[in-house]
Protein backbone atom coordinates (compact mmCIF):
# COMPACT_ATOMS: atom_id res chain seq x y z
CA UNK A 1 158.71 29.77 64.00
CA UNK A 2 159.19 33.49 64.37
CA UNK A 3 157.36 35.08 61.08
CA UNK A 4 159.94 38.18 61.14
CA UNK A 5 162.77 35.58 60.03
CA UNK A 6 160.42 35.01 57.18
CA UNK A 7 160.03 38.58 55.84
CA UNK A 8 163.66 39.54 56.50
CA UNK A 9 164.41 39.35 52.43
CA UNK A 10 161.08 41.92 51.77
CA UNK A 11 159.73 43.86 54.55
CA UNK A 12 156.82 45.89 54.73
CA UNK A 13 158.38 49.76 55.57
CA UNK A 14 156.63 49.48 58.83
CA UNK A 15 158.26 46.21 59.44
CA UNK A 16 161.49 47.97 58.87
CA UNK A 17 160.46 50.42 61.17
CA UNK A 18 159.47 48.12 63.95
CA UNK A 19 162.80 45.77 63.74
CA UNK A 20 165.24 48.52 63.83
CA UNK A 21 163.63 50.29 66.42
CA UNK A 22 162.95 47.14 68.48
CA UNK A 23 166.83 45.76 68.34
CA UNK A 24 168.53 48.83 67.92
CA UNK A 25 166.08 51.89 70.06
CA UNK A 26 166.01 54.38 67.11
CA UNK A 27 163.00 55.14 65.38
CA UNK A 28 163.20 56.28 61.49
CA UNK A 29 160.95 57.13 58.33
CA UNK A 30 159.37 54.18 57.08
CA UNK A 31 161.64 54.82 53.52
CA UNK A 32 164.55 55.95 55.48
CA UNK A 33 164.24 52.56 57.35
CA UNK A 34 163.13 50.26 54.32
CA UNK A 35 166.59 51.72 52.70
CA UNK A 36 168.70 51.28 55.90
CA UNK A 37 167.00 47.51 55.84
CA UNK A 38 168.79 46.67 52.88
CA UNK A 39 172.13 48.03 54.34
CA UNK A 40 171.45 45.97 57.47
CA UNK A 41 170.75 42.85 55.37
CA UNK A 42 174.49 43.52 53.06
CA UNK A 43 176.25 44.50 56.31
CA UNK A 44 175.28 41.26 58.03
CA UNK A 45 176.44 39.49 55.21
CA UNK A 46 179.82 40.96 55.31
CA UNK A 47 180.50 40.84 58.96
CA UNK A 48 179.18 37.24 58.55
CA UNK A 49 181.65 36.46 55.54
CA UNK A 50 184.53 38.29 57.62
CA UNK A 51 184.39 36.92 60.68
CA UNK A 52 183.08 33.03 59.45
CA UNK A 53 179.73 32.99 61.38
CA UNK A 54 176.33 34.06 61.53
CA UNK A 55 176.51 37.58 63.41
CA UNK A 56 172.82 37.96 63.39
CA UNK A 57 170.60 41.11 62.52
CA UNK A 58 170.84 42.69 65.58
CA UNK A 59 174.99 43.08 65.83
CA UNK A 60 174.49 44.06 62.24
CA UNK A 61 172.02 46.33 62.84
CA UNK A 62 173.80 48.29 65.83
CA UNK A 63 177.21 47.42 64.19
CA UNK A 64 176.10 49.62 60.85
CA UNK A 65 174.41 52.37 62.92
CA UNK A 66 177.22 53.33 65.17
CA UNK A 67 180.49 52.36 63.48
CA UNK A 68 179.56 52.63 59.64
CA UNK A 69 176.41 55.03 59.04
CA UNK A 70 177.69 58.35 60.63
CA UNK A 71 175.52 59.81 58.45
């Protein structure tokens, strides 16, 4: 079993850090990422809701960073 799907709910900063960079190439602050996590995790949900399917961390992920976040 992959341990990242275990620690998706509480992430270490650095985890945050990691994941984001790995599936979506940009690298943050751990607290910048660790508050973008939380985003990630509520966006997925409502794509997930919206559409009727899983759409997985990583189209959340990107999804939130180019089409929502234009921070």
């Amino acid at each position: 079993m992959n341990s990242s799907v275990l620690d998706l709910d509480n992430p270490s900063p650095e985890m945050c850090v990691n994941k984001i960079f790995e599936v979506s190439g940009t690298k943050l602050d751990p607290d910048i990422a660790a508050d973008l996590w939380r985003k990630i995790l509520q966006h997925k949900w409502l794509m997930s809701e919206k559409l009727g399917r899983d759409v997985g961390f990583r189209t959340a992920c990107i999804d939130l960073l180019e089409n929502v976040d234009q921070a």
